[in-house]
C-alpha atoms as a PDB file:
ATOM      1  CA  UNK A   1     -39.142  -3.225  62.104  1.00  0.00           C
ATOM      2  CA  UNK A   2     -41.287  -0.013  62.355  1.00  0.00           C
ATOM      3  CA  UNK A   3     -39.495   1.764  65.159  1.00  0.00           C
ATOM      4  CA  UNK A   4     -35.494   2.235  66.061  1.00  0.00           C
ATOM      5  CA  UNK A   5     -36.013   1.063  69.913  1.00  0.00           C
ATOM      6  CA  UNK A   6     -38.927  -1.285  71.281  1.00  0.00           C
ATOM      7  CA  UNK A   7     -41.781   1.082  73.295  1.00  0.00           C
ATOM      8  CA  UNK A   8     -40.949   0.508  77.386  1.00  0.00           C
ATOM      9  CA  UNK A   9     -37.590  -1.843  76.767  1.00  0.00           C
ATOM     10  CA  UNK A  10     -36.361  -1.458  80.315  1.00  0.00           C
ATOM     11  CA  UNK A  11     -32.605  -2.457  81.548  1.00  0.00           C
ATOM     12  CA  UNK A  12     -31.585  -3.322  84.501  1.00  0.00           C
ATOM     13  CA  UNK A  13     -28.434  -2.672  86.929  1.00  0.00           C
ATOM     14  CA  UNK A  14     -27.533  -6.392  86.993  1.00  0.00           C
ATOM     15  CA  UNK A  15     -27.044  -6.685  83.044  1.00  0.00           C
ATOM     16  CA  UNK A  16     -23.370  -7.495  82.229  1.00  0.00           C
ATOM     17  CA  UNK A  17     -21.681  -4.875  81.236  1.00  0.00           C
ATOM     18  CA  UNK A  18     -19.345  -4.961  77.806  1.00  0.00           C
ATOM     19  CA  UNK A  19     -15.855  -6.286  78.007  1.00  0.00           C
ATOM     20  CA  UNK A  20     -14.359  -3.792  75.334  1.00  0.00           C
ATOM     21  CA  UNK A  21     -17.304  -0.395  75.339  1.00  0.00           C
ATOM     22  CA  UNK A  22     -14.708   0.775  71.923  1.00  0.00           C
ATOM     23  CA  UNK A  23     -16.864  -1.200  69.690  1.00  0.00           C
ATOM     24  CA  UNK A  24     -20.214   0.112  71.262  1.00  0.00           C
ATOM     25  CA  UNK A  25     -18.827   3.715  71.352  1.00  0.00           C
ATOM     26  CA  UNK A  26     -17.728   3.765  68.120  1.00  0.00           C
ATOM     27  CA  UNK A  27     -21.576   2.320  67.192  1.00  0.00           C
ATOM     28  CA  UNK A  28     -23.262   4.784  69.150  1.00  0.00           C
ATOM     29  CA  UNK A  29     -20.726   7.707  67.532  1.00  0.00           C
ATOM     30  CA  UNK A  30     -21.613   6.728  64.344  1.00  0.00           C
ATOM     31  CA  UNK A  31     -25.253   6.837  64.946  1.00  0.00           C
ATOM     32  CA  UNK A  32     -24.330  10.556  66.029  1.00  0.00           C
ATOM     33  CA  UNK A  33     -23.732  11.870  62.874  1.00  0.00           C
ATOM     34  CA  UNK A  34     -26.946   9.797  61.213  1.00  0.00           C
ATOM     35  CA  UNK A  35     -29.159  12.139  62.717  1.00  0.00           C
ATOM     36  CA  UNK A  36     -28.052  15.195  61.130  1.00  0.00           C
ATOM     37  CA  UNK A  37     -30.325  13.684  57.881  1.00  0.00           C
ATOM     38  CA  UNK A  38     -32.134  11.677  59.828  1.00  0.00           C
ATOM     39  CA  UNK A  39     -33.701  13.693  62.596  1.00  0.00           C
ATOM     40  CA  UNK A  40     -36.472  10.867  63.543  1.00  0.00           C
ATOM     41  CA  UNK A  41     -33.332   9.075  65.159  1.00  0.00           C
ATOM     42  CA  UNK A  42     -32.576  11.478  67.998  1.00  0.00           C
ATOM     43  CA  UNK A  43     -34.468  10.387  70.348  1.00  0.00           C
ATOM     44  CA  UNK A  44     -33.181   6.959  70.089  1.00  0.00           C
ATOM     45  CA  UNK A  45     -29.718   7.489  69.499  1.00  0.00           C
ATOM     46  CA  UNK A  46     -29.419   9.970  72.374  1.00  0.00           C
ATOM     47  CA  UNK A  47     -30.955   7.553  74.622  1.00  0.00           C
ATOM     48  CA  UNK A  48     -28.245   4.940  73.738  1.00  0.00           C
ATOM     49  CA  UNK A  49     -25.507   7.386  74.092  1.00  0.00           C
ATOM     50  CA  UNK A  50     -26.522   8.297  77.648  1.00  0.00           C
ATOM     51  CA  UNK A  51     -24.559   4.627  78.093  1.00  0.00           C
ATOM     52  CA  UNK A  52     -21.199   5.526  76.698  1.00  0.00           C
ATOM     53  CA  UNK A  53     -19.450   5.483  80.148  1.00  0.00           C
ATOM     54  CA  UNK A  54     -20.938   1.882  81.206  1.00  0.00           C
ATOM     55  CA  UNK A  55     -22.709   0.000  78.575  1.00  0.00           C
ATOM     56  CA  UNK A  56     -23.877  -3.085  78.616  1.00  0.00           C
ATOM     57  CA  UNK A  57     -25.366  -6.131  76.564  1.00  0.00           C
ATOM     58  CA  UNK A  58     -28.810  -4.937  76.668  1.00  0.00           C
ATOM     59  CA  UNK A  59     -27.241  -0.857  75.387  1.00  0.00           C
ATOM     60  CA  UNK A  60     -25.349  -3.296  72.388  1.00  0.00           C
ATOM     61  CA  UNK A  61     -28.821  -4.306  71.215  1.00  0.00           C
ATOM     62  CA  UNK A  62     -30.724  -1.356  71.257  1.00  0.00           C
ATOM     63  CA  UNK A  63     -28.144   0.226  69.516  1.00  0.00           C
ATOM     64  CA  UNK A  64     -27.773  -2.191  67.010  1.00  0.00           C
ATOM     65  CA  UNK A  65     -31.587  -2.759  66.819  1.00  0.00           C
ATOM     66  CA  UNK A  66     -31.068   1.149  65.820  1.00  0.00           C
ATOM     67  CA  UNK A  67     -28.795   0.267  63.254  1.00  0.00           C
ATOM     68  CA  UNK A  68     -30.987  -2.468  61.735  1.00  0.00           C
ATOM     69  CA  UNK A  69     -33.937   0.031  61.686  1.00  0.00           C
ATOM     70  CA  UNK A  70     -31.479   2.529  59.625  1.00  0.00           C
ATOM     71  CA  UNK A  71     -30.685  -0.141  57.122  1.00  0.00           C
ATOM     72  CA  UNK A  72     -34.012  -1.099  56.936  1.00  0.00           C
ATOM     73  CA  UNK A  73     -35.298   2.338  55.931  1.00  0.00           C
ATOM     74  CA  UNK A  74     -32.683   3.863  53.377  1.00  0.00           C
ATOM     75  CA  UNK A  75     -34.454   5.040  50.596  1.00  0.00           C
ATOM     76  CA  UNK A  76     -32.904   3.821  46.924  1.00  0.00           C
ATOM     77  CA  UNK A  77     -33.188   5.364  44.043  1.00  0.00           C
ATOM     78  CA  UNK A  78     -32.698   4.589  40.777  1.00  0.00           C
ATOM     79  CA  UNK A  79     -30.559   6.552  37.843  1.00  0.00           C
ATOM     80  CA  UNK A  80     -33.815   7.542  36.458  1.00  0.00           C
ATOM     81  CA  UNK A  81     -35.555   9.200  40.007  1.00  0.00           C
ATOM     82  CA  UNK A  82     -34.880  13.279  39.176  1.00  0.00           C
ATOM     83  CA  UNK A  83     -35.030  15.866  42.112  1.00  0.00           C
ATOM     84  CA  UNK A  84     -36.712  18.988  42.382  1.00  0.00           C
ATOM     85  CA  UNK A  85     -34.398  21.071  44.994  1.00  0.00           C
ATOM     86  CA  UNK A  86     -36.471  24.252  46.112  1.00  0.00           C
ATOM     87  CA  UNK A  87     -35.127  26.933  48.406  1.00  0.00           C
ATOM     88  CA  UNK A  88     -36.967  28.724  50.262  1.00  0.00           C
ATOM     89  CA  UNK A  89     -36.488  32.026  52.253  1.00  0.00           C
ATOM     90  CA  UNK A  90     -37.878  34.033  54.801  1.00  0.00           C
ATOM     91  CA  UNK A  91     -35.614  37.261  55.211  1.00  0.00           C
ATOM     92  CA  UNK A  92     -36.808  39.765  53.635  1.00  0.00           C
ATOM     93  CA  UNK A  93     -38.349  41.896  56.448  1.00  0.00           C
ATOM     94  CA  UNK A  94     -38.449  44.884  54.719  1.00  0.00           C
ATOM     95  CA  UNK A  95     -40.147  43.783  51.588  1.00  0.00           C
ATOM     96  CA  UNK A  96     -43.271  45.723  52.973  1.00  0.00           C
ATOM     97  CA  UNK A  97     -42.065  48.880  54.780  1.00  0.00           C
ATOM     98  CA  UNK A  98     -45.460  49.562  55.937  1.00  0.00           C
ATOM     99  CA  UNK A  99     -45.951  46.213  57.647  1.00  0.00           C
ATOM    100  CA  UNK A 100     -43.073  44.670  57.965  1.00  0.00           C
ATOM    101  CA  UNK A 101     -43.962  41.561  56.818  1.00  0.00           C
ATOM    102  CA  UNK A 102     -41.648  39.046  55.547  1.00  0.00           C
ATOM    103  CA  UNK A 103     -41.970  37.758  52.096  1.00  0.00           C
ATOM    104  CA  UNK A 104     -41.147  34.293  51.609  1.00  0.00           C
ATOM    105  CA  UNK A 105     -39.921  33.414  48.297  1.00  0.00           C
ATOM    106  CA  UNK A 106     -39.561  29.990  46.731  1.00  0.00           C
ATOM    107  CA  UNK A 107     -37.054  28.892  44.090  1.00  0.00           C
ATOM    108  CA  UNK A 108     -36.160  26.025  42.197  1.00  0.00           C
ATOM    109  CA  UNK A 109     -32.342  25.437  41.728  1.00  0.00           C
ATOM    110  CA  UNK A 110     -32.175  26.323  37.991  1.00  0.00           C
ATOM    111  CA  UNK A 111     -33.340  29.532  39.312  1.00  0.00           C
ATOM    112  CA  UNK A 112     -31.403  30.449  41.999  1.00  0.00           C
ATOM    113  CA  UNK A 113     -28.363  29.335  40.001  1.00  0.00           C
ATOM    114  CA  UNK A 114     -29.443  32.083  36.742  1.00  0.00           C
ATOM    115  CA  UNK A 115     -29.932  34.598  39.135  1.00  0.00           C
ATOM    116  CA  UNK A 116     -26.648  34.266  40.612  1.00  0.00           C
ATOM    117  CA  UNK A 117     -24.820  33.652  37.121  1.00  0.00           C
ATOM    118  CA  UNK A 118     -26.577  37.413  35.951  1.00  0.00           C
ATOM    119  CA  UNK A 119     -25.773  38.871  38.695  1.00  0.00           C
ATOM    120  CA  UNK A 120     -21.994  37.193  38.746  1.00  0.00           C
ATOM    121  CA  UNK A 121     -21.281  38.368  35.179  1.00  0.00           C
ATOM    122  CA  UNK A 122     -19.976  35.208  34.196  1.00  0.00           C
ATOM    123  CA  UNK A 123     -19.322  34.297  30.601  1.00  0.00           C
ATOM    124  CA  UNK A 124     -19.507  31.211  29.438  1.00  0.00           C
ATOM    125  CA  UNK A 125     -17.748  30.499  26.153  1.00  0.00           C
ATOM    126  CA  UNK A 126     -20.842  27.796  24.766  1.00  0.00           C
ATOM    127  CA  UNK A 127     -23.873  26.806  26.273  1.00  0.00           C
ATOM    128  CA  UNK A 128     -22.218  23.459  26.760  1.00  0.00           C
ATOM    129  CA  UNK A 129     -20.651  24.775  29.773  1.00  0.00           C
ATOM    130  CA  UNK A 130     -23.209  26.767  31.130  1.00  0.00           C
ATOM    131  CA  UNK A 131     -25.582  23.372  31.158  1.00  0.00           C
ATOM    132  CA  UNK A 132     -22.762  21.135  32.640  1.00  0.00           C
ATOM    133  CA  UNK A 133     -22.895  23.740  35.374  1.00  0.00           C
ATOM    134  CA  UNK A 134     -26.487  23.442  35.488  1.00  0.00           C
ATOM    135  CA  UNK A 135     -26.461  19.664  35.890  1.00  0.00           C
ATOM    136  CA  UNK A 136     -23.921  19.756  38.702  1.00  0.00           C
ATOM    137  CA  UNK A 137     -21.238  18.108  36.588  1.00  0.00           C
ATOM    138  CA  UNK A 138     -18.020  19.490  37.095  1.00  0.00           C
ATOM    139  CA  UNK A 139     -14.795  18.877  34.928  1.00  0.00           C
ATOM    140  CA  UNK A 140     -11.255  18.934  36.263  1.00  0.00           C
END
């Protein structure tokens, strides 16, 4: 399935309308919060949840033709797949006082996270601790 609704899928005012809307609600809610990672949904889910008050069979299937399409496209990875987090920023407006041009900077994690521990002070009794840190692994 390449898209989350069919192109021109049209309803009409004599579908049947759902016995119990809690299950579609609850679909469509759900669906909600998937497009806070998942931006490319919006336009789909919003149209389905422009239904809430009166859905019907034909609203069921598009959502859960929406719901297919999200199963469909989760990307897996593997134990091995490693991730490159950069952050970037664009706030320094005074980084050229004659221009005022901002300077955008981009850092990787392992960066960002030794400029905070120098600036922090933090100790670290081995290096042990400092790289479980490093690799996100937290104990206790």
């Amino acid at each position: 399935m390449s898209t989350p609704l069919e192109a021109k899928m049209k309803t009409s005012s004599n579908d049947i309308l759902l016995e119990d809307p809690s299950y579609y609600r609850e679909l469509v809610g759900a669906l909600q919060y998937v497009t806070l990672t998942r931006p490319d949904l919006s336009y789909s889910v919003n149209y389905v949840s422009q239904f809430m008050h009166a859905p019907t069979i034909t609203h069921l299937k598009m959502a859960r033709r929406i719901l297919r399409y999200v199963k469909g496209t989760i990307v897996q990875f593997s134990s091995h797949t490693t991730f490159d987090l950069f952050a970037f920023s664009n706030v320094d407006w005074v980084g050229w006082t004659t221009t005022k041009r901002s300077t955008t900077i981009a850092h990787s994690l392992d960066e960002i996270l030794s400029l905070v521990l120098q600036k922090s002070n933090i100790q670290f009794p081995n290096q042990a601790q400092e790289q479980k840190l490093r690799n996100g692994k937290h104990s206790g």
